[in-house]
N, C-alpha and C. Protein backbone atom coordinates (compact mmCIF):
# COMPACT_ATOMS: atom_id res chain seq x y z
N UNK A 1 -16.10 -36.46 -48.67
CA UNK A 1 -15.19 -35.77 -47.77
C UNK A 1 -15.70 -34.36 -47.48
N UNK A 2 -15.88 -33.63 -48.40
CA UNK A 2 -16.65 -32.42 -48.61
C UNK A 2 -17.62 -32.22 -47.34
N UNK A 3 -18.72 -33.48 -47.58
CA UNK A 3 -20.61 -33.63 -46.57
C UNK A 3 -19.51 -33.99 -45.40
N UNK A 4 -18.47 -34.57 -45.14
CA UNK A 4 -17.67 -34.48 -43.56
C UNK A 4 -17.37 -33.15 -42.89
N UNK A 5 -16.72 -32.74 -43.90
CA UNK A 5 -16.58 -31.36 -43.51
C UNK A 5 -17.06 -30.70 -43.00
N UNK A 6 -18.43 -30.30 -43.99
CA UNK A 6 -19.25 -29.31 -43.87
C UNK A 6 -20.27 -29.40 -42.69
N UNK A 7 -20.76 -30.95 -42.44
CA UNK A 7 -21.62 -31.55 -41.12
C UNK A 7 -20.41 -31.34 -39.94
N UNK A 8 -19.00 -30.85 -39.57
CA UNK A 8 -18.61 -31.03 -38.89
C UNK A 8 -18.60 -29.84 -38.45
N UNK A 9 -18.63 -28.57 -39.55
CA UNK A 9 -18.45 -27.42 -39.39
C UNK A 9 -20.00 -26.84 -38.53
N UNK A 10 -20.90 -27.33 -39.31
CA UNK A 10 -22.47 -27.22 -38.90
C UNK A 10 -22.12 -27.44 -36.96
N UNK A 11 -22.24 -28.52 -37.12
CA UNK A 11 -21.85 -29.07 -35.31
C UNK A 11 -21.41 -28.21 -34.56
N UNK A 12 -19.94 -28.08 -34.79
CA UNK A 12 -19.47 -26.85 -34.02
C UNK A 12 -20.08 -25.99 -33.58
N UNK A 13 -20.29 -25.51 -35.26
CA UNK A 13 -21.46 -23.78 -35.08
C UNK A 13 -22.81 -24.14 -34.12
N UNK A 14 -23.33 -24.80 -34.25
CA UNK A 14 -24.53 -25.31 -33.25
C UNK A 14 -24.44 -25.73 -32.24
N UNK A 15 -23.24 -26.36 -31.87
CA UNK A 15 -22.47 -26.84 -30.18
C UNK A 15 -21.94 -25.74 -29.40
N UNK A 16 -21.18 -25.05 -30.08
CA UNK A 16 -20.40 -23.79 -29.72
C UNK A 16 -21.07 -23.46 -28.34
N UNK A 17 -22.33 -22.69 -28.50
CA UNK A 17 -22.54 -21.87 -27.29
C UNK A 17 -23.11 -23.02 -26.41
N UNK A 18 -23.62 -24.14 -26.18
CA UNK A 18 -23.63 -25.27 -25.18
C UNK A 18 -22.23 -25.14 -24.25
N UNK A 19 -21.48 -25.76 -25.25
CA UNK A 19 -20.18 -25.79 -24.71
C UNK A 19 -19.72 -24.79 -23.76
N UNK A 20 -19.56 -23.34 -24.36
CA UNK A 20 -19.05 -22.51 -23.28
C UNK A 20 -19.74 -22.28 -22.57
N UNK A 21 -21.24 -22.55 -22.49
CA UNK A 21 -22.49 -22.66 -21.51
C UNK A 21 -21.53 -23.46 -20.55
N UNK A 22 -21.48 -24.43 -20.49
CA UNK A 22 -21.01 -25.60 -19.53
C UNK A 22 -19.79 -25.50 -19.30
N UNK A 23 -19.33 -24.44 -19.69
CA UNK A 23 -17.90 -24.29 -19.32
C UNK A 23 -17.72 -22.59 -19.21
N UNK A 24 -18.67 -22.18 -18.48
CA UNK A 24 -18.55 -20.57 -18.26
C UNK A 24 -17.96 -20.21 -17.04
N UNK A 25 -16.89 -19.34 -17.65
CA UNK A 25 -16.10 -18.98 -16.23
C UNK A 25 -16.61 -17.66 -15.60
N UNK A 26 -16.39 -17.98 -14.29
CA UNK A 26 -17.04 -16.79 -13.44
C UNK A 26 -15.88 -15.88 -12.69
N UNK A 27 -15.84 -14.53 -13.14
CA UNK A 27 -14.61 -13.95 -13.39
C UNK A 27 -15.22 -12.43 -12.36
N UNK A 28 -14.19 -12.48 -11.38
CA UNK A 28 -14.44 -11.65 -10.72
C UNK A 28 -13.22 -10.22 -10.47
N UNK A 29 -13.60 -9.46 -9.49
CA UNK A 29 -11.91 -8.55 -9.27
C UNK A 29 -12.42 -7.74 -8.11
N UNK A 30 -11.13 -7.87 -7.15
CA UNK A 30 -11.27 -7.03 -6.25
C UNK A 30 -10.13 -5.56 -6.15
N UNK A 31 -10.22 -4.49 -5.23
CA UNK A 31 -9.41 -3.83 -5.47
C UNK A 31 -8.92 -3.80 -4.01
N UNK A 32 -7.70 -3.48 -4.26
CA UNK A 32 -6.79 -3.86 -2.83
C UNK A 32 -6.97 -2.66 -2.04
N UNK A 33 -6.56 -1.39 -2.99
CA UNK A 33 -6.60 -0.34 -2.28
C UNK A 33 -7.56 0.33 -1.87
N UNK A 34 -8.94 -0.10 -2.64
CA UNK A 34 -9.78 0.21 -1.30
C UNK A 34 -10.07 -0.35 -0.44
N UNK A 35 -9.71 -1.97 -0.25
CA UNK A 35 -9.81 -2.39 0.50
C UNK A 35 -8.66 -1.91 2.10
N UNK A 36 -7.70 -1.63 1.39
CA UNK A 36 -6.78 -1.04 2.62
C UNK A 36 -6.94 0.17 3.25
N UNK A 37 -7.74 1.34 2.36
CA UNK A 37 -8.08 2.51 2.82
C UNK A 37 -9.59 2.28 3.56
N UNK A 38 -10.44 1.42 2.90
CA UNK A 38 -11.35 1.48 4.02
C UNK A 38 -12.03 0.65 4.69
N UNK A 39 -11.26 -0.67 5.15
CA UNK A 39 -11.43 -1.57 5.82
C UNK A 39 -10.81 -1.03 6.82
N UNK A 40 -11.64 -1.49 8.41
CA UNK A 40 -11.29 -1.21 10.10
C UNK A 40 -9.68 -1.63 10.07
N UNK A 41 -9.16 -2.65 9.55
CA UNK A 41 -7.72 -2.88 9.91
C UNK A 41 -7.21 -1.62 9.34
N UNK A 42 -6.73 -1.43 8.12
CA UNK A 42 -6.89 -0.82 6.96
C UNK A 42 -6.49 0.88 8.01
N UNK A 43 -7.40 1.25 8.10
CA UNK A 43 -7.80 2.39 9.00
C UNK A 43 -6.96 2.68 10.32
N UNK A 44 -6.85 1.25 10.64
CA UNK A 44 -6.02 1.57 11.88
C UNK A 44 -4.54 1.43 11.51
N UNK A 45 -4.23 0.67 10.86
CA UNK A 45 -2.77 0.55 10.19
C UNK A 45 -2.65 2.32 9.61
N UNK A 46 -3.33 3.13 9.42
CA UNK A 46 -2.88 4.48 8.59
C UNK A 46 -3.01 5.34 9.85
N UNK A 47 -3.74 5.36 10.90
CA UNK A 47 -3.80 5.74 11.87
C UNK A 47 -2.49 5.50 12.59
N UNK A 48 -2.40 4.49 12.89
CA UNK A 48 -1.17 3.61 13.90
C UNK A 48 0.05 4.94 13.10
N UNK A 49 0.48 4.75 11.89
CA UNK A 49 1.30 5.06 10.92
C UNK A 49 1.25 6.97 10.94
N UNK A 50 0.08 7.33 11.41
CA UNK A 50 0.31 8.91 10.78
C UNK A 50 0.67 9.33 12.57
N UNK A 51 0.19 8.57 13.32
CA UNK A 51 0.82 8.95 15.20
C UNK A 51 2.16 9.04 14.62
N UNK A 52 2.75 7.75 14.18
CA UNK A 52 4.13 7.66 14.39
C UNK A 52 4.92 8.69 13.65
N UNK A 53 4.55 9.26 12.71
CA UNK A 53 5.16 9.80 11.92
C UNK A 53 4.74 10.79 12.21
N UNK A 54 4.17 11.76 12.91
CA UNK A 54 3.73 12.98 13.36
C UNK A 54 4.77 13.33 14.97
N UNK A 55 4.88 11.92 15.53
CA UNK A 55 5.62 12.23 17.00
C UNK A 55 7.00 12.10 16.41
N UNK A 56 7.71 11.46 15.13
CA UNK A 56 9.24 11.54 14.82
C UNK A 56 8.72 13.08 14.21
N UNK A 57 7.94 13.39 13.42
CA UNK A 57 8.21 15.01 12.61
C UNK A 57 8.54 16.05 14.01
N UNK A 58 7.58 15.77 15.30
CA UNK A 58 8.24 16.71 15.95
C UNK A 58 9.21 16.95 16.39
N UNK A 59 9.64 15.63 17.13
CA UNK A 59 11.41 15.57 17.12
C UNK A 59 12.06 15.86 16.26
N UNK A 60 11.67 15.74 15.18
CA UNK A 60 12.48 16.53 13.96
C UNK A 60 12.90 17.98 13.75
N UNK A 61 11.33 18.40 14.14
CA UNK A 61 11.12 20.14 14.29
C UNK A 61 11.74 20.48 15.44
N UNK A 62 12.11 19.72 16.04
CA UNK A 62 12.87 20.30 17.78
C UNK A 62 14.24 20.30 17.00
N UNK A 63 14.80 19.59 16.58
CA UNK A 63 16.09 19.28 16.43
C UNK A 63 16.50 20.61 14.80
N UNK A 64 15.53 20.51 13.64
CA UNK A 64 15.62 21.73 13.19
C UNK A 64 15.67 23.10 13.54
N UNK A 65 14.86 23.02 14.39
CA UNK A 65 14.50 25.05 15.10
C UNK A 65 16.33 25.19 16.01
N UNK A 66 16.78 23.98 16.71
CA UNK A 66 18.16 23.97 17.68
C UNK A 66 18.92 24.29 15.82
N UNK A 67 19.26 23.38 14.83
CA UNK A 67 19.91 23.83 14.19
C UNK A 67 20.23 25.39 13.31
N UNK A 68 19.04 25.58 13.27
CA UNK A 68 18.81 27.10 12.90
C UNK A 68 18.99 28.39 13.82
N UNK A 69 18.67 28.02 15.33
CA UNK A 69 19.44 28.85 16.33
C UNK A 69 20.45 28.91 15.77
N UNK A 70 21.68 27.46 16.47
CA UNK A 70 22.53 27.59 15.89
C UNK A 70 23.13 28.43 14.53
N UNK A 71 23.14 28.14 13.58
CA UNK A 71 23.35 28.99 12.14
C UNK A 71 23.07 30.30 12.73
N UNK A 72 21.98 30.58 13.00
CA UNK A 72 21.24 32.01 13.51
C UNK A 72 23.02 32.87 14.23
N UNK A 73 23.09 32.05 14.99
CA UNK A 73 24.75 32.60 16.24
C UNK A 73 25.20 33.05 15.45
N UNK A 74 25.78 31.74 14.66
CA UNK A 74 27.00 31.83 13.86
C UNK A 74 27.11 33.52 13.01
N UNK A 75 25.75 33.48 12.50
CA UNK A 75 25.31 34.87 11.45
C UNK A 75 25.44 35.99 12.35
N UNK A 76 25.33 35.95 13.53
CA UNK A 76 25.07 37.29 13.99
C UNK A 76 26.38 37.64 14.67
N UNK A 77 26.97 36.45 15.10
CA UNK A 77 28.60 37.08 15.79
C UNK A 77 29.91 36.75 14.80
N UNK A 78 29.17 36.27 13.69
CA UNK A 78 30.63 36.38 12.61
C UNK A 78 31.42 37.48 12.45
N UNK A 79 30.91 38.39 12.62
CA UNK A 79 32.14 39.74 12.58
C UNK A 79 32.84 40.05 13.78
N UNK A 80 32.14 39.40 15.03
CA UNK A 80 32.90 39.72 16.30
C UNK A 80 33.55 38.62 16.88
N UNK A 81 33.50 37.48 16.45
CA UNK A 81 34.57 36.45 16.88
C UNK A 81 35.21 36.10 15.62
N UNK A 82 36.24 35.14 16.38
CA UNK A 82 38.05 35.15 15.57
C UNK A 82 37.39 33.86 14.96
N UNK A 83 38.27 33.88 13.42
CA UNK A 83 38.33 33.08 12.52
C UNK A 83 38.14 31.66 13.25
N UNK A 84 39.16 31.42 13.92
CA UNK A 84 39.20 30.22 14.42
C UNK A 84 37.89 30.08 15.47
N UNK A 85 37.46 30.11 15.89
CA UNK A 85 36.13 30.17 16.64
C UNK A 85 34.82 30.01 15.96
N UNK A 86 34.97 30.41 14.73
CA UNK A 86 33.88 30.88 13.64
C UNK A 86 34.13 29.60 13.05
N UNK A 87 35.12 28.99 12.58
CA UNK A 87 35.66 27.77 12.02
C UNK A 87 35.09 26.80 13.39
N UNK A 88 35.17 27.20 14.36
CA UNK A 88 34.89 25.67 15.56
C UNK A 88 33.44 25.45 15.19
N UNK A 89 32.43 27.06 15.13
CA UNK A 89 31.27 27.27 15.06
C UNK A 89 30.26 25.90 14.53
N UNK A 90 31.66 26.92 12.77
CA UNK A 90 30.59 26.38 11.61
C UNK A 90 30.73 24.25 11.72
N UNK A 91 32.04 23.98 11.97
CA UNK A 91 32.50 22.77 11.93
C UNK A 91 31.17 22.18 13.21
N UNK A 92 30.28 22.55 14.59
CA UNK A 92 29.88 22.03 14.92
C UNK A 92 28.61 22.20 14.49
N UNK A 93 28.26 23.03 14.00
CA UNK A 93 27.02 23.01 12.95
C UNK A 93 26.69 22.16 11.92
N UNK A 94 28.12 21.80 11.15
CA UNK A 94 27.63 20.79 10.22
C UNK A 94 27.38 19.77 10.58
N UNK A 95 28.31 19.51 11.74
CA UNK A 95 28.21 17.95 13.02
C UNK A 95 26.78 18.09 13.16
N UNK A 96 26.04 18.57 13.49
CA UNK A 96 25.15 18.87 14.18
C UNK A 96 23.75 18.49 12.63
N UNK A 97 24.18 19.41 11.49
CA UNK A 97 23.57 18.93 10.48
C UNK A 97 23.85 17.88 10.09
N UNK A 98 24.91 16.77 10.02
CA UNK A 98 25.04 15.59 9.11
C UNK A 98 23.73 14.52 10.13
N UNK A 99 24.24 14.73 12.11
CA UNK A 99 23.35 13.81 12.68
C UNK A 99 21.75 14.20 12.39
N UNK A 100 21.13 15.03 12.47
CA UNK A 100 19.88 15.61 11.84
C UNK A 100 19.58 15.00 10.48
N UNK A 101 20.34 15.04 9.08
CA UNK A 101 20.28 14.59 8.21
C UNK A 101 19.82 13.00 8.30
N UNK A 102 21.11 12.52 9.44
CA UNK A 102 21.22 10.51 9.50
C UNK A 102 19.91 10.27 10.38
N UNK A 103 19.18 11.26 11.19
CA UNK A 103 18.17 10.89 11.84
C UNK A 103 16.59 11.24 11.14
N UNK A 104 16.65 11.88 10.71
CA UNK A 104 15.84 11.80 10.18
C UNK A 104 15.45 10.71 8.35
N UNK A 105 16.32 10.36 8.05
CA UNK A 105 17.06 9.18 7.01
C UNK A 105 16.30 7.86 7.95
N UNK A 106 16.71 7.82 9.43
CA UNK A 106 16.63 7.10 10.31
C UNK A 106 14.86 6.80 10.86
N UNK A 107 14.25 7.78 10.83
CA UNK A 107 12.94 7.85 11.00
C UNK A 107 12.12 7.79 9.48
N UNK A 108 12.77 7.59 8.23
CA UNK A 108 11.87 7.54 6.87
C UNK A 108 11.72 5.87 6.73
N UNK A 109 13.05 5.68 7.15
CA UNK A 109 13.27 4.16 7.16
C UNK A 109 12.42 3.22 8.34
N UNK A 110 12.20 3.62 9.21
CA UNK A 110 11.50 3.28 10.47
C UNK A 110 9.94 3.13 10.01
N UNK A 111 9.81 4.19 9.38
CA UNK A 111 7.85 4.74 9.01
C UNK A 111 8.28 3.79 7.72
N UNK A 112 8.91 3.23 6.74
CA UNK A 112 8.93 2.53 5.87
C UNK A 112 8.71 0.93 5.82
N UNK A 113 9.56 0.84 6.93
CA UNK A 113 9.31 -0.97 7.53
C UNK A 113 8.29 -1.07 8.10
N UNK A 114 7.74 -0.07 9.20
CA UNK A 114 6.49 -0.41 9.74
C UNK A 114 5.43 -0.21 8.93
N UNK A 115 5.21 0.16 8.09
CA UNK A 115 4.51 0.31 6.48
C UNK A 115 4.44 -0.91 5.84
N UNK A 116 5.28 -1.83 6.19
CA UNK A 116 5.78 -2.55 4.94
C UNK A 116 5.25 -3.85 6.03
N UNK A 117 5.38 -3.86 6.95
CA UNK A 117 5.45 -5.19 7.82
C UNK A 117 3.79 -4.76 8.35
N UNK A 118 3.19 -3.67 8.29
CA UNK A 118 1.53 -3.98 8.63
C UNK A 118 1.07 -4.04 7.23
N UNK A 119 1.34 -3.85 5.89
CA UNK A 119 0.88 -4.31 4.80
C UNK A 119 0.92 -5.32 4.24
N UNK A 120 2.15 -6.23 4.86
CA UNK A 120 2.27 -8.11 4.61
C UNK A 120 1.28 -8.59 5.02
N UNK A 121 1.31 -7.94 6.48
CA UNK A 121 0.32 -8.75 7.68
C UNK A 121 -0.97 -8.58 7.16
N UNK A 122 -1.85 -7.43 6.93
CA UNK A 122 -3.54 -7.57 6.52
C UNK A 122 -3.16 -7.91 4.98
N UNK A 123 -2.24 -7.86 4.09
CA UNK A 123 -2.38 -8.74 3.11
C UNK A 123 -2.52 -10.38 2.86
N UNK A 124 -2.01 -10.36 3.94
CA UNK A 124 -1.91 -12.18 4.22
C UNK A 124 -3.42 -12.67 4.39
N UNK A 125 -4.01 -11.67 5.13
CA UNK A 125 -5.14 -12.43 5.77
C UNK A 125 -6.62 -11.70 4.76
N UNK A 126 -6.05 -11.07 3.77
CA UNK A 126 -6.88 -10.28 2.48
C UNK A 126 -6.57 -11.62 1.33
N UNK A 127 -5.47 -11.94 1.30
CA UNK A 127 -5.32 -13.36 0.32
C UNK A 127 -6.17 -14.66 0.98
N UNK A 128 -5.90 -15.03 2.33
CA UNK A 128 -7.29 -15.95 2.94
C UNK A 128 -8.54 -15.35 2.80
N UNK A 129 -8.84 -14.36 2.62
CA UNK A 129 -10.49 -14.36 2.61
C UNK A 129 -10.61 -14.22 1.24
N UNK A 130 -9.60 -13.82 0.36
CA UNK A 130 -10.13 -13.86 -0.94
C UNK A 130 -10.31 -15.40 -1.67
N UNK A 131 -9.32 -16.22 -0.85
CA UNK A 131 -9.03 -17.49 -1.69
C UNK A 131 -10.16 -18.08 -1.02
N UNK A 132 -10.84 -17.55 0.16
CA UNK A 132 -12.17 -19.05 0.41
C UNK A 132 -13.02 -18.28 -0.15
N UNK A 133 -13.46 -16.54 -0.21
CA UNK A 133 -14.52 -16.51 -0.63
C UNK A 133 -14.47 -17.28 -2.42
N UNK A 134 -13.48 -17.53 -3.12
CA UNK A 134 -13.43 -17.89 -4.08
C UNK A 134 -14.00 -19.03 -4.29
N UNK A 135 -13.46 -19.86 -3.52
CA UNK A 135 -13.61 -21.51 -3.19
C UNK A 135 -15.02 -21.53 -2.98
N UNK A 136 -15.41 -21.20 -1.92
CA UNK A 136 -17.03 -20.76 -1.10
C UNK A 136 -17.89 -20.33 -2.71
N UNK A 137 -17.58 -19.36 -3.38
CA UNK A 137 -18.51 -19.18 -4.62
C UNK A 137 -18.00 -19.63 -5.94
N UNK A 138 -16.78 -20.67 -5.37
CA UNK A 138 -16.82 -21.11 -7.29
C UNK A 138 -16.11 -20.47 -8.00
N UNK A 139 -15.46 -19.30 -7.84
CA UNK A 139 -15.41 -18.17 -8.45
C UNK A 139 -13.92 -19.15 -9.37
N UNK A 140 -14.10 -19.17 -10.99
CA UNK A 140 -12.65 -19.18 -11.57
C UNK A 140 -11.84 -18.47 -11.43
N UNK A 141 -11.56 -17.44 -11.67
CA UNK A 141 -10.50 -16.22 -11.47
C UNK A 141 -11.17 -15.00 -10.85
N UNK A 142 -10.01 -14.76 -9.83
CA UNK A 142 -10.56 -13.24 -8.63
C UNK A 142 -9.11 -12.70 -9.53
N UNK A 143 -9.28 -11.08 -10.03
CA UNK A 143 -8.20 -10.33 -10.72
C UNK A 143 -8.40 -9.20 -9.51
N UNK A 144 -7.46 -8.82 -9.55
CA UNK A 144 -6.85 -7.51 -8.76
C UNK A 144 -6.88 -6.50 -9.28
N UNK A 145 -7.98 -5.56 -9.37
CA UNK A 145 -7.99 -4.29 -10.29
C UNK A 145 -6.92 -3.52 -10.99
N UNK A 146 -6.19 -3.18 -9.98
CA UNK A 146 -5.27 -2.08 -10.82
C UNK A 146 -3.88 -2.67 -11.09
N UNK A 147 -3.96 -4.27 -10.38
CA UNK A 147 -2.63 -4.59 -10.90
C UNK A 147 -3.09 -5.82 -12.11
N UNK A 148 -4.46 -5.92 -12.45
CA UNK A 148 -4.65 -6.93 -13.10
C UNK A 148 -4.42 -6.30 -14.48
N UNK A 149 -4.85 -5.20 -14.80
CA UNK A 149 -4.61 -4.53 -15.68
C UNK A 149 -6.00 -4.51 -16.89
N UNK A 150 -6.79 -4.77 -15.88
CA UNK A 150 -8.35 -4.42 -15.91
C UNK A 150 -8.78 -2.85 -16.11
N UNK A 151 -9.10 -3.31 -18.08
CA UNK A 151 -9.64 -1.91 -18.76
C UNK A 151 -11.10 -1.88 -18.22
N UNK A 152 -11.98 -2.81 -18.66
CA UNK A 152 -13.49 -2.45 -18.06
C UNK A 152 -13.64 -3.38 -17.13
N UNK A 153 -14.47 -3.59 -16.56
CA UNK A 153 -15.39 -4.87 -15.95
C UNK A 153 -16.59 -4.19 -15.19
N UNK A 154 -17.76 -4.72 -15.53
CA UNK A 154 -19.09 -4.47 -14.18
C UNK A 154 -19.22 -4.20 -13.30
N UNK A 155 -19.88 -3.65 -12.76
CA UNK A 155 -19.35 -3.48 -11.25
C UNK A 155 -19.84 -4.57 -10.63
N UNK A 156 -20.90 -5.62 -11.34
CA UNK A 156 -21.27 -6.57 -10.89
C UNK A 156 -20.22 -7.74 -10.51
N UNK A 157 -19.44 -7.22 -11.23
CA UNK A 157 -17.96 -8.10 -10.91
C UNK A 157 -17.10 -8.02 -9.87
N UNK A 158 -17.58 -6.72 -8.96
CA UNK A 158 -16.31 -6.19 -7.56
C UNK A 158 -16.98 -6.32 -6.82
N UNK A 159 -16.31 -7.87 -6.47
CA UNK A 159 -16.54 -8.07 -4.77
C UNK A 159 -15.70 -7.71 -4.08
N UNK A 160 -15.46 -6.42 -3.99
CA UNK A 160 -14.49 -5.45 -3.10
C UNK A 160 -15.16 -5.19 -1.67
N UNK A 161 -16.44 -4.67 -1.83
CA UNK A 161 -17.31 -4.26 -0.48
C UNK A 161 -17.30 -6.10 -0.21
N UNK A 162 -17.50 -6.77 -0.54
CA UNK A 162 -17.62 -8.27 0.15
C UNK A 162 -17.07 -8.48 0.89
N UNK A 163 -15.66 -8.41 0.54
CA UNK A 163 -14.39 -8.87 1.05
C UNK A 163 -13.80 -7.67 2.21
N UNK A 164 -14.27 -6.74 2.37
CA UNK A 164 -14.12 -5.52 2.92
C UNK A 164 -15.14 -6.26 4.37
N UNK A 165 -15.94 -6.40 3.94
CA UNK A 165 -16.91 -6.88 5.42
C UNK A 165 -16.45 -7.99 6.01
N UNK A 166 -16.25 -8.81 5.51
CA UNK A 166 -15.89 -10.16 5.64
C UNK A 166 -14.19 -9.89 6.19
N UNK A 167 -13.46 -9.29 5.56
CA UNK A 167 -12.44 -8.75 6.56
C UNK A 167 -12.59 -8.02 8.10
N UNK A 168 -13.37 -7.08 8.12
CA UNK A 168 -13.84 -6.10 9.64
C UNK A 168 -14.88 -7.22 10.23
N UNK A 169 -15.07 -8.24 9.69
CA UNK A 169 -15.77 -9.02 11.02
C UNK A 169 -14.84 -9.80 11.50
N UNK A 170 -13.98 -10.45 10.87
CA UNK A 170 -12.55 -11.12 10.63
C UNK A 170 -12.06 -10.13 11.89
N UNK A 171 -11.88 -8.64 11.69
CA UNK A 171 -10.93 -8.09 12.64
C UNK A 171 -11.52 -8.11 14.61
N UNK A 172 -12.81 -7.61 14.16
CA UNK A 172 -13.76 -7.86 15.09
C UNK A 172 -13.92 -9.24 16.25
N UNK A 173 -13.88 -10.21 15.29
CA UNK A 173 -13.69 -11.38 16.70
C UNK A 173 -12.29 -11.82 17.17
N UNK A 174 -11.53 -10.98 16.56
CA UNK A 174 -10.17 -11.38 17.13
C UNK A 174 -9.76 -10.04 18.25
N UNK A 175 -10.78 -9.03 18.46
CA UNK A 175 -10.41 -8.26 19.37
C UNK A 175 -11.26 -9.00 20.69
C-alpha cells in the first residue's frame, strides 16, 4: 500500500507541469478608462459633453450676474424704500433664487444622463470587441484593470492599445 502511494505521489510530481502545460490559461486585462479617454469615440463623447456643459454654465452665469444685480438693489435702496417694498424685493429674489437653484439642479441632471447614455452606448460596443477579440485569440479570461482588482500584471498582458484601435476603426467605417 505504502509502493501505491508513494508511485502515485512520484506521478503527480512528474505530471504536474505537463498538465498545466496543456491546460494553460491565457489571462489577459484591459483598462476601460483609457480606453474611454483615448479612443476617437471616447474623445468625442468628452468633447460632445464639455460644449454642453460650458453653453448651460453660461446660461447659468447670465442668470447669476441678473440675481446678484438684483440683491445688489435690494442693498443699496434698503434704507430708502418702505418695509413692505423691501419685503416684495427680498420675497422676489428668493423666487428668483429657488428657480436658479431648480435650474441649474436641472442642467447637472441633463449633463448626467447624457454621460450616462453615451457611456452605455461605446460600452456596449467595447464589450463586442472585447468578447471577439477574446474568441479571435483564445484568450481564457480578459480582467478589467481597475475593477478587476488587479495588483500586478505585465504589460504584456494589456491589450488596451489593441482594443483601442480596433475600436477607432470600428468608429471610422461607420462614419
Amino acid at each position: 500500500m505504502k509502493y501505491i502511494v508513494t508511485l502515485f505521489f512520484i506521478c503527480a510530481v512528474l505530471l504536474t507541469p505537463h498538465i498545466a502545460k496543456s491546460q494553460s490559461m491565457n489571462i489577459v486585462y484591459v483598462d476601460l478608462q483609457k480606453i474611454m479617454l483615448e479612443s476617437d469615440q471616447g474623445k468625442e463623447i468628452k468633447k460632445i459633453l464639455t460644449t454642453d456643459a460650458n453653453r448651460l454654465k453660461k446660461d447659468l452665469d447670465v442668470k447669476q450676474d441678473e440675481l446678484q444685480k438684483l440683491k445688489d438693489a435690494i442693498e443699496r435702496q434698503g434704507a430708502t424704500i418702505t418695509p413692505e417694498a423691501r419685503a416684495d424685493k427680498e420675497k422676489q429674489y428668493q423666487s428668483k433664487l429657488k428657480d436658479y437653484q431648480r435650474l441649474a439642479g436641472d442642467y447637472q441632471s441633463e449633463l448626467q444622463q447624457k454621460d450616462q447614455e453615451y457611456t452605455q452606448k461605446i460600452l456596449k460596443e467595447i464589450d463586442k470587441i472585447i468578447k471577439g477579440v477574446g474568441e479571435k485569440e483564445k484568450y481564457s479570461i480578459i480582467l478589467e484593470k481597475t475593477q478587476g482588482g488587479i495588483l500586478f500584471a505585465t504589460p504584456a498582458a494589456d491589450i488596451t492599445d489593441k482594443i483601442i484601435t480596433i475600436l477607432n476603426e470600428a468608429g471610422k467605417k461607420k462614419r
